[in-house]
C-alpha atoms as a PDB file:
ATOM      1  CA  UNK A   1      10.854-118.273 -95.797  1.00  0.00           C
ATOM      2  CA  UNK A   2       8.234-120.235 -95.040  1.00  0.00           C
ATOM      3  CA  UNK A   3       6.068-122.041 -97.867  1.00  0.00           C
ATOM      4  CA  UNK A   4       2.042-122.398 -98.115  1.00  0.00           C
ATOM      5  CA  UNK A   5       0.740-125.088 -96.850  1.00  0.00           C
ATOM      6  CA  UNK A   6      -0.462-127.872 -99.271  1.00  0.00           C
ATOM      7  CA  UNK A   7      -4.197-127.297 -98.934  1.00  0.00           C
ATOM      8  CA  UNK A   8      -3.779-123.497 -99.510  1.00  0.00           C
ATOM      9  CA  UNK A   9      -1.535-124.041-102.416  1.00  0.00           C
ATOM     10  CA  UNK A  10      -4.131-126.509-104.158  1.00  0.00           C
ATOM     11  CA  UNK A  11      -7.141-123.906-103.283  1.00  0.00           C
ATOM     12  CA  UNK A  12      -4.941-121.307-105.111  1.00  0.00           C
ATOM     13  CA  UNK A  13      -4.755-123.224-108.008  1.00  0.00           C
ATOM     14  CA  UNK A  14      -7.997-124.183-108.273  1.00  0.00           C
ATOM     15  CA  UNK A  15      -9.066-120.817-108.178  1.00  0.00           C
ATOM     16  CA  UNK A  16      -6.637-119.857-111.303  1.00  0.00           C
ATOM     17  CA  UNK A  17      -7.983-122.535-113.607  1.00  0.00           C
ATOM     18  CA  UNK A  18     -11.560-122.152-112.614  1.00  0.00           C
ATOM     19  CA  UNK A  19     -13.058-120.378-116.043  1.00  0.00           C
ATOM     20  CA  UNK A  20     -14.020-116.679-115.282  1.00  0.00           C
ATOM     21  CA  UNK A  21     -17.584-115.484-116.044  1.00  0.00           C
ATOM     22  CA  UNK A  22     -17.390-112.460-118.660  1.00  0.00           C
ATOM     23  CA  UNK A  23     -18.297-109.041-116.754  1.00  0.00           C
ATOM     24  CA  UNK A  24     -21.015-107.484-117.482  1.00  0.00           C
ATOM     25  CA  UNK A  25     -19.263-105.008-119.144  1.00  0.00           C
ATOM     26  CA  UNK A  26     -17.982-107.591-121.489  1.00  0.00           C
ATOM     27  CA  UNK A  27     -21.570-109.228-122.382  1.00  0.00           C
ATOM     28  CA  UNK A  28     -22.871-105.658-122.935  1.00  0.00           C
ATOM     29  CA  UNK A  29     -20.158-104.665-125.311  1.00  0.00           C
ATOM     30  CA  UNK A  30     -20.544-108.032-127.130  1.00  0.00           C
ATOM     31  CA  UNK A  31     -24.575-107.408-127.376  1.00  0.00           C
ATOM     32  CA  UNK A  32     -23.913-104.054-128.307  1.00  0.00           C
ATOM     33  CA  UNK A  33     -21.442-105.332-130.518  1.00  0.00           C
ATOM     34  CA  UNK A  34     -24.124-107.719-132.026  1.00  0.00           C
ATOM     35  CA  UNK A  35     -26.926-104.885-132.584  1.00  0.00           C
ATOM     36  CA  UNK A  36     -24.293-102.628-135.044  1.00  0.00           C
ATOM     37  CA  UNK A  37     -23.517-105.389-137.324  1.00  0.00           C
ATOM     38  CA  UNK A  38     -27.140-106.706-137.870  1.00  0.00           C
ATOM     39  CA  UNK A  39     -28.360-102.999-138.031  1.00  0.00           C
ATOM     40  CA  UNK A  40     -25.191-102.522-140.858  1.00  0.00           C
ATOM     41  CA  UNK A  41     -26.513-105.501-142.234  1.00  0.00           C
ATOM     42  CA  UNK A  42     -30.521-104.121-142.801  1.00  0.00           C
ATOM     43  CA  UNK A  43     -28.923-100.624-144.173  1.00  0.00           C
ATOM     44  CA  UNK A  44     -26.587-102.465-146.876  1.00  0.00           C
ATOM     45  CA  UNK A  45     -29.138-104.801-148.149  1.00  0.00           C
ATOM     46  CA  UNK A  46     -31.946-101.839-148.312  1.00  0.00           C
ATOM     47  CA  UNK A  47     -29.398 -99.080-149.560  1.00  0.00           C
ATOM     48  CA  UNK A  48     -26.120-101.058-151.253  1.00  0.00           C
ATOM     49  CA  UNK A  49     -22.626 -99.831-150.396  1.00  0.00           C
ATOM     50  CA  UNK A  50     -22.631 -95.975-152.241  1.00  0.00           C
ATOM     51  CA  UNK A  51     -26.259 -95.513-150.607  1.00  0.00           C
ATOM     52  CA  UNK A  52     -25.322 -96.242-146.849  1.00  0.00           C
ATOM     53  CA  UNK A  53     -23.534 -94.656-144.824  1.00  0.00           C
ATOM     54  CA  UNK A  54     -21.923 -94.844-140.809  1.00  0.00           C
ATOM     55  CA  UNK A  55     -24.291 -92.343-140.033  1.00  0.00           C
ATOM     56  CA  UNK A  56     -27.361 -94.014-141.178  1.00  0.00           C
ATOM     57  CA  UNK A  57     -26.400 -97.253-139.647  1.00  0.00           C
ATOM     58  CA  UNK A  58     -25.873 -95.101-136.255  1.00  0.00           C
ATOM     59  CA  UNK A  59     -29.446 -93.654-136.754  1.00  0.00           C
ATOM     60  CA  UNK A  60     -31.271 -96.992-137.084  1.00  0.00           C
ATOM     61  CA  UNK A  61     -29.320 -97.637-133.566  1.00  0.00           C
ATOM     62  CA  UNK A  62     -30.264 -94.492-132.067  1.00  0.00           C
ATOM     63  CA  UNK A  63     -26.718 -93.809-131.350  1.00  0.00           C
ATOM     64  CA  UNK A  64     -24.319 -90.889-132.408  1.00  0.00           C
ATOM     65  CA  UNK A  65     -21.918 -91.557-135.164  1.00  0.00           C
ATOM     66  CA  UNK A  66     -19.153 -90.947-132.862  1.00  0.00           C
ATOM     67  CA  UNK A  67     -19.747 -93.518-130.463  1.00  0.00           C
ATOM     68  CA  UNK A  68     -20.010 -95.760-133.815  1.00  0.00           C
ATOM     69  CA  UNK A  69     -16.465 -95.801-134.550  1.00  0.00           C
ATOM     70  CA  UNK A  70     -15.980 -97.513-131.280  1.00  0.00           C
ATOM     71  CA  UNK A  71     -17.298-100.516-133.169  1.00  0.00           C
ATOM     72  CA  UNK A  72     -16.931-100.133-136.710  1.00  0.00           C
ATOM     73  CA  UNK A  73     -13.819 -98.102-137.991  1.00  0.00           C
ATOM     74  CA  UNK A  74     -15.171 -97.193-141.576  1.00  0.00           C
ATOM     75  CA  UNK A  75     -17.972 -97.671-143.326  1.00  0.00           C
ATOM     76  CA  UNK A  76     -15.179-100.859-145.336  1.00  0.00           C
ATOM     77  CA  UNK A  77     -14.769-102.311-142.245  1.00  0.00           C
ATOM     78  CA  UNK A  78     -18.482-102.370-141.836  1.00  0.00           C
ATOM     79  CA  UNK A  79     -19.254-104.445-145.017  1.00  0.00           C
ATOM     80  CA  UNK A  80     -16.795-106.853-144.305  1.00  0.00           C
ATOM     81  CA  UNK A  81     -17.516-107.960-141.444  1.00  0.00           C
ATOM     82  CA  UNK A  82     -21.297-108.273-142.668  1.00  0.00           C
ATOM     83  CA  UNK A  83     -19.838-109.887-145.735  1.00  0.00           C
ATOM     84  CA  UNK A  84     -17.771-112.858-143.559  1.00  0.00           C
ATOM     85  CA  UNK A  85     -21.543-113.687-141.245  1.00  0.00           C
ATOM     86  CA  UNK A  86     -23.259-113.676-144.925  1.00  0.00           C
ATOM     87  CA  UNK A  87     -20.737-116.611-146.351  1.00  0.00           C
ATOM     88  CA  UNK A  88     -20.138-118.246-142.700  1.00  0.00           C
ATOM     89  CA  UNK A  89     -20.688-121.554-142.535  1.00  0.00           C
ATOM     90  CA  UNK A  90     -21.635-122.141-146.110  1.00  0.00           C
ATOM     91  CA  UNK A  91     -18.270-123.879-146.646  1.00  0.00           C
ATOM     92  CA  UNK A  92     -18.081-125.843-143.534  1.00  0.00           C
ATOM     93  CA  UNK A  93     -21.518-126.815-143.826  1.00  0.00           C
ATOM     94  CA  UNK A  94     -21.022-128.316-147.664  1.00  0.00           C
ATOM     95  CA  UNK A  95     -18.155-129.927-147.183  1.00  0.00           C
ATOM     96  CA  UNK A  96     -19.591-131.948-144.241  1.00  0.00           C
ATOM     97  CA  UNK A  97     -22.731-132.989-146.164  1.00  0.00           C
ATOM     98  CA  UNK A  98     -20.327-133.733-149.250  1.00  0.00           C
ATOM     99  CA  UNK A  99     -17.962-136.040-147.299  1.00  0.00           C
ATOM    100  CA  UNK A 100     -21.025-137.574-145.192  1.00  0.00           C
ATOM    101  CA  UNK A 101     -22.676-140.676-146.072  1.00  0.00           C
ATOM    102  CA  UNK A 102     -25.807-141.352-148.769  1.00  0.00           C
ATOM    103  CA  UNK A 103     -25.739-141.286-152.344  1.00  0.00           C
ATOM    104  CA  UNK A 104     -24.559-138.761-154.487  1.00  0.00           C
ATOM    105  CA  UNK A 105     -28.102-138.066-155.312  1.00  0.00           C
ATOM    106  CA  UNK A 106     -29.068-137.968-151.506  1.00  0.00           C
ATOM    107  CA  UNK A 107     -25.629-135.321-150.895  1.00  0.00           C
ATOM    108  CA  UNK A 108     -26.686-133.050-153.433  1.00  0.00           C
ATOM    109  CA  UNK A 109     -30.066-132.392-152.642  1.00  0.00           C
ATOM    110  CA  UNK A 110     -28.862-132.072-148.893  1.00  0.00           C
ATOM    111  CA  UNK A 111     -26.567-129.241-150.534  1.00  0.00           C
ATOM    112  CA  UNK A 112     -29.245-127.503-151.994  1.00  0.00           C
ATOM    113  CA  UNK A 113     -31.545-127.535-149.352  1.00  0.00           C
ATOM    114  CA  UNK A 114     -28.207-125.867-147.043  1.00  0.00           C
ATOM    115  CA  UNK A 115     -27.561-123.416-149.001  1.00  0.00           C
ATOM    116  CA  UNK A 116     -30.734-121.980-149.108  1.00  0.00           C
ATOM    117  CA  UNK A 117     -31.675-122.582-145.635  1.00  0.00           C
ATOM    118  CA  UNK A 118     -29.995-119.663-144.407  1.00  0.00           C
ATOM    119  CA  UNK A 119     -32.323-116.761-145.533  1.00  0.00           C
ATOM    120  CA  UNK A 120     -33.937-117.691-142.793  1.00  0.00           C
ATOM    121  CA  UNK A 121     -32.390-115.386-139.596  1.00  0.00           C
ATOM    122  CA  UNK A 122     -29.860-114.061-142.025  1.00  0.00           C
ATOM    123  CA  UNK A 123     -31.086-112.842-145.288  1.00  0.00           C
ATOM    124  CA  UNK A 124     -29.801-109.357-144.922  1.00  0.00           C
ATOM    125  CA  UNK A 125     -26.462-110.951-144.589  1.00  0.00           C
ATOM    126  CA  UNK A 126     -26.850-113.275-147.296  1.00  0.00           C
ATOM    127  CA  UNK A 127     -27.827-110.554-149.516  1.00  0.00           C
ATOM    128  CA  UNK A 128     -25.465-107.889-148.911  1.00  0.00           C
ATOM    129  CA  UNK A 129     -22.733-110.816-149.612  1.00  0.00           C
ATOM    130  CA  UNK A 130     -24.462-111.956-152.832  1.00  0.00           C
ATOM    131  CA  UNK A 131     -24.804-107.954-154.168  1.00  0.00           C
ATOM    132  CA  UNK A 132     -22.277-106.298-152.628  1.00  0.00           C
ATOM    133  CA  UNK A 133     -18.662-107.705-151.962  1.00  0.00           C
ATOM    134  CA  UNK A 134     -17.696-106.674-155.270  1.00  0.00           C
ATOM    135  CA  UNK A 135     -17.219-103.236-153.156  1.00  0.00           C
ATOM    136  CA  UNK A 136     -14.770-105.050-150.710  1.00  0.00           C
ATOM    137  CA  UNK A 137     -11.301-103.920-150.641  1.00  0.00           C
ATOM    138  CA  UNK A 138      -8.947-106.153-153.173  1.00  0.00           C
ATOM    139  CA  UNK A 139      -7.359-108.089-150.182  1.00  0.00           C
ATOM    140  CA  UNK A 140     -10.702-108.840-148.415  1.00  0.00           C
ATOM    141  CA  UNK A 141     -12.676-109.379-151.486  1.00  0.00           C
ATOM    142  CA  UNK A 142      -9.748-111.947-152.181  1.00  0.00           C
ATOM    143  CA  UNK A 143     -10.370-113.749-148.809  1.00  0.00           C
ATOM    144  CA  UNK A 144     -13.997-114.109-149.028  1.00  0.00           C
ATOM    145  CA  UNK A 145     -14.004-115.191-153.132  1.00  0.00           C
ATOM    146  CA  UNK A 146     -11.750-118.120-152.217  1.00  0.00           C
ATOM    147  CA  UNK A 147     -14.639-119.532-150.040  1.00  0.00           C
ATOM    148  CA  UNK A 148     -16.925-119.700-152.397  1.00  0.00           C
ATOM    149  CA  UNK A 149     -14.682-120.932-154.932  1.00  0.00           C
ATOM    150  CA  UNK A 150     -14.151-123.713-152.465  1.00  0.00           C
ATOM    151  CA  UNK A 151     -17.775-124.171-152.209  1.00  0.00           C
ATOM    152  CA  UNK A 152     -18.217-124.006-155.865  1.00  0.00           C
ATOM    153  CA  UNK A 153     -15.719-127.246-156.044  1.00  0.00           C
ATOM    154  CA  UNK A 154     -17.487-128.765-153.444  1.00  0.00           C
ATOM    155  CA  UNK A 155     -21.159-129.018-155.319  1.00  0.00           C
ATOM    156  CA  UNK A 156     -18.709-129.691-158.142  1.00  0.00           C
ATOM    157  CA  UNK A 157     -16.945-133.222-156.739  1.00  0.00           C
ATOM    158  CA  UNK A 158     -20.407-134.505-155.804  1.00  0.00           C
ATOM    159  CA  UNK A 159     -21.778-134.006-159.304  1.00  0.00           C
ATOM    160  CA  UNK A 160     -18.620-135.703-160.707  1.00  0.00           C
ATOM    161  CA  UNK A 161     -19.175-138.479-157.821  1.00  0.00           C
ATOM    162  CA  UNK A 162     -22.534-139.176-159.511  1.00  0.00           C
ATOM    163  CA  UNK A 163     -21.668-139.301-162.765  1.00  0.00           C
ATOM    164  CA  UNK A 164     -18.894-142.122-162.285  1.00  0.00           C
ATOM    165  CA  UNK A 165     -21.260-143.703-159.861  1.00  0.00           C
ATOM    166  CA  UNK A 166     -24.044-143.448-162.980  1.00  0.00           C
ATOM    167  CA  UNK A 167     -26.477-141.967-160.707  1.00  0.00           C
ATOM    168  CA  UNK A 168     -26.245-138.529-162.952  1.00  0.00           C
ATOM    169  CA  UNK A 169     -26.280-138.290-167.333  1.00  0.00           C
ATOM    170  CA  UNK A 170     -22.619-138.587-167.964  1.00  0.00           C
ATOM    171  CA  UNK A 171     -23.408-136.124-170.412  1.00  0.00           C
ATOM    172  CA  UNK A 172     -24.259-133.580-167.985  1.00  0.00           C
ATOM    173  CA  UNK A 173     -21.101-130.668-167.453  1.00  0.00           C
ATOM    174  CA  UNK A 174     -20.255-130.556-163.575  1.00  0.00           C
ATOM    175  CA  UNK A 175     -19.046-126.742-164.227  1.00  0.00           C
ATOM    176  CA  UNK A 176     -21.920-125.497-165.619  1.00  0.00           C
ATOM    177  CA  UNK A 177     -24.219-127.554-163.635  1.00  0.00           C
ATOM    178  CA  UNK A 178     -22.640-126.358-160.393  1.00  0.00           C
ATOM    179  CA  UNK A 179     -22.856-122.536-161.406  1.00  0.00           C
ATOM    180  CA  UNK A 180     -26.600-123.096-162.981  1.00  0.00           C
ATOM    181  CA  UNK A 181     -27.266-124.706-158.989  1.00  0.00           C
ATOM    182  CA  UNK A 182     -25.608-121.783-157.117  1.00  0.00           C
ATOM    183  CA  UNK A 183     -27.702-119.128-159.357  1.00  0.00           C
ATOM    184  CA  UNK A 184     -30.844-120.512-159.030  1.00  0.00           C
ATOM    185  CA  UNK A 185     -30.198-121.092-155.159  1.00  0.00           C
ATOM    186  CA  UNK A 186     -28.736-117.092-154.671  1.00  0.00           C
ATOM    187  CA  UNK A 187     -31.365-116.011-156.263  1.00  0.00           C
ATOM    188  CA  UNK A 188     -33.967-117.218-154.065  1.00  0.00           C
ATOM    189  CA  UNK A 189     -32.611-114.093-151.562  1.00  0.00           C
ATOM    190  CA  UNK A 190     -34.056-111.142-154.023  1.00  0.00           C
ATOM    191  CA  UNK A 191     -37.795-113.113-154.000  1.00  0.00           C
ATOM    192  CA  UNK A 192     -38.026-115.272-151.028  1.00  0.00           C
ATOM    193  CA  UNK A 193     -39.188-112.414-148.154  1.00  0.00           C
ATOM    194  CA  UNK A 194     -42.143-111.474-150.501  1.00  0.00           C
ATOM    195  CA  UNK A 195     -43.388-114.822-151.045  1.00  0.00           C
ATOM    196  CA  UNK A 196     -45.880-116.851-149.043  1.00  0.00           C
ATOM    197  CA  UNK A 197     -43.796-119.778-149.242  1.00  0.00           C
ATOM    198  CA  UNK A 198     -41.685-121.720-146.323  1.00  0.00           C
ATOM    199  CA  UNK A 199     -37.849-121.799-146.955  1.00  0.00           C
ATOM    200  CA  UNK A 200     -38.275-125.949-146.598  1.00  0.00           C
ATOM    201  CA  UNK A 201     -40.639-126.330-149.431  1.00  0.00           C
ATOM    202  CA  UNK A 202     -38.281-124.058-151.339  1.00  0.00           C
ATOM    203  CA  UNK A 203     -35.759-126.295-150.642  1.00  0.00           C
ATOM    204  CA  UNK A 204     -37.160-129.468-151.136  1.00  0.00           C
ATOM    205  CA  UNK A 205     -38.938-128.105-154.259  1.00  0.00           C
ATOM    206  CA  UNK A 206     -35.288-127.162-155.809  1.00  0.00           C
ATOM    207  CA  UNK A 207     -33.618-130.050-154.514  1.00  0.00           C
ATOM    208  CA  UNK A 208     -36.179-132.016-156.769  1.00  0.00           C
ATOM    209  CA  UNK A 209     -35.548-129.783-159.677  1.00  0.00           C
ATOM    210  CA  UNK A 210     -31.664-130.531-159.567  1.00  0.00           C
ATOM    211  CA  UNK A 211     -31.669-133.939-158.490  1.00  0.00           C
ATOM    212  CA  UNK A 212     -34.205-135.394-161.649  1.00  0.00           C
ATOM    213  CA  UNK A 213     -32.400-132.789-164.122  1.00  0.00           C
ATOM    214  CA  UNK A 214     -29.058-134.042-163.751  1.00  0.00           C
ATOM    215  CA  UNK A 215     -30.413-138.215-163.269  1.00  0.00           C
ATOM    216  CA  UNK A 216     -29.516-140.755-165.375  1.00  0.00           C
ATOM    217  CA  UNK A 217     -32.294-141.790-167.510  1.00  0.00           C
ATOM    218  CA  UNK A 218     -33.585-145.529-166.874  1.00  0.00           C
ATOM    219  CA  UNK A 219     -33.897-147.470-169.481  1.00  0.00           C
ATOM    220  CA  UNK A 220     -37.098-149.780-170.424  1.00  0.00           C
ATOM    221  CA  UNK A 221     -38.756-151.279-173.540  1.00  0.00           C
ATOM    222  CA  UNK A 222     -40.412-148.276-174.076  1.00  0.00           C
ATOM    223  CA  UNK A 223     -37.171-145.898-174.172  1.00  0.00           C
ATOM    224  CA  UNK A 224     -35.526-143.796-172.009  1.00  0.00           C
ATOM    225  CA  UNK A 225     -37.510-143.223-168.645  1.00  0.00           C
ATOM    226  CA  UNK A 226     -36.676-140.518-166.148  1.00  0.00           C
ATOM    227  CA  UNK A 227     -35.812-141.945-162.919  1.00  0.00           C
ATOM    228  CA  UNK A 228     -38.457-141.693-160.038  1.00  0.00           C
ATOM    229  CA  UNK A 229     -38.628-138.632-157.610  1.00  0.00           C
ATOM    230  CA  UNK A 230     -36.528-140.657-154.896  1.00  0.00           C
ATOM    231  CA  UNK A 231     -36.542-139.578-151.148  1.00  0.00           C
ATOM    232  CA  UNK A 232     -34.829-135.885-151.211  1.00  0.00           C
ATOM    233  CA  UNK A 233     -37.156-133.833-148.682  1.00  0.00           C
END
């Protein structure tokens, strides 16, 4: 038997490692795909988990309930997977601003200012995440906890940072500091759509707030002196 030729052999494989296009079939279903999760999205952050439903999540869509399933198995399934966009990133995000350069002062204001800047393009997401994953199933509600956990110790290690570094009062409790961050940044989600406010003076408005609470106090001849604002826009 005879073999292919050289040329015809090296066409072939450049024609099987070329990357394929998706069909259109593919970038339909994926759109499609995209539509059911941000319209599950808007129905559990206007209705919570025991008010919506598969069916109204199919009638914001215009779609039957049937064809529904196609996507989204149960109305569980549903919430996690708007549950995993609401949290995405949040980790990633902190941990490169937390092992990035600057002060510690500089790395936690950049924190802040992250983890609000999403309710902007996602606040349904971020919402349903913050009020309802307590209605995940244990295993999933497991999964996503340890993420924010892992964000919680991330906030946490720069706060320690600037306390040894005496940027921050070494009196000053990284636990409770960290939580008393994370609830005043969540709850700018239940307020922020109804304010005439832009998400970056929120952020650099906070940012402010944590940075000078937690500083180090300088000292003069007068006494104690709080430390200037600094550069944390």
């Amino acid at each position: 038997m005879k073999s292919n030729p050289p040329r015809r052999r090296r066409a072939r494989a450049a024609r099987s490692t070329r990357p394929q296009r998706p069909s259109a079939n593919a970038v339909s279903t994926h759109r499609r795909s995209r539509e059911i999760i941000e319209a599950a999205a808007r129905v559990f952050a206007e209705l919570g988990y025991y008010g919506a439903t598969t069916q109204k999540i199919a009638d914001v869509l215009g779609m039957r309930q049937a064809s529904l399933y196609y996507y989204l198995p149960s109305k569980e399934a549903a919430l996690e997977q708007v549950c995993e966009e609401g949290v995405a990133g949040y980790v990633e995000t902190a941990k490169a601003i937390a092992g990035g350069p600057g002060t510690a002062a500089e790395r936690l204001a950049a924190l802040v200012r992250a983890h609000i800047a999403p309710n902007v393009g996602r606040s349904d997401f971020v919402r349903v995440f913050l009020t309802q994953r307590q209605f995940l199933p244990g295993e999933s509600r497991k999964r996503i906890g340890q993420w924010s956990r892992t964000l919680e110790r991330t906030i946490e290690d720069v706060i320690r940072a600037g306390i040894a570094q005496r940027a921050f009062r070494k009196d000053a409790d990284p636990r409770l500091a960290t939580l008393a961050i994370l609830g005043m940044c969540n709850a700018v989600a239940a307020w922020y759509p109804k304010e005439n406010v832009s998400i970056e003076r929120i952020g650099a408005q906070y940012a402010l707030l944590v940075v000078q609470g937690l500083a180090e106090p300088e000292r003069g001849p007068g006494g104690p002196k709080r430390r200037g604002r600094g550069n944390f826009d």
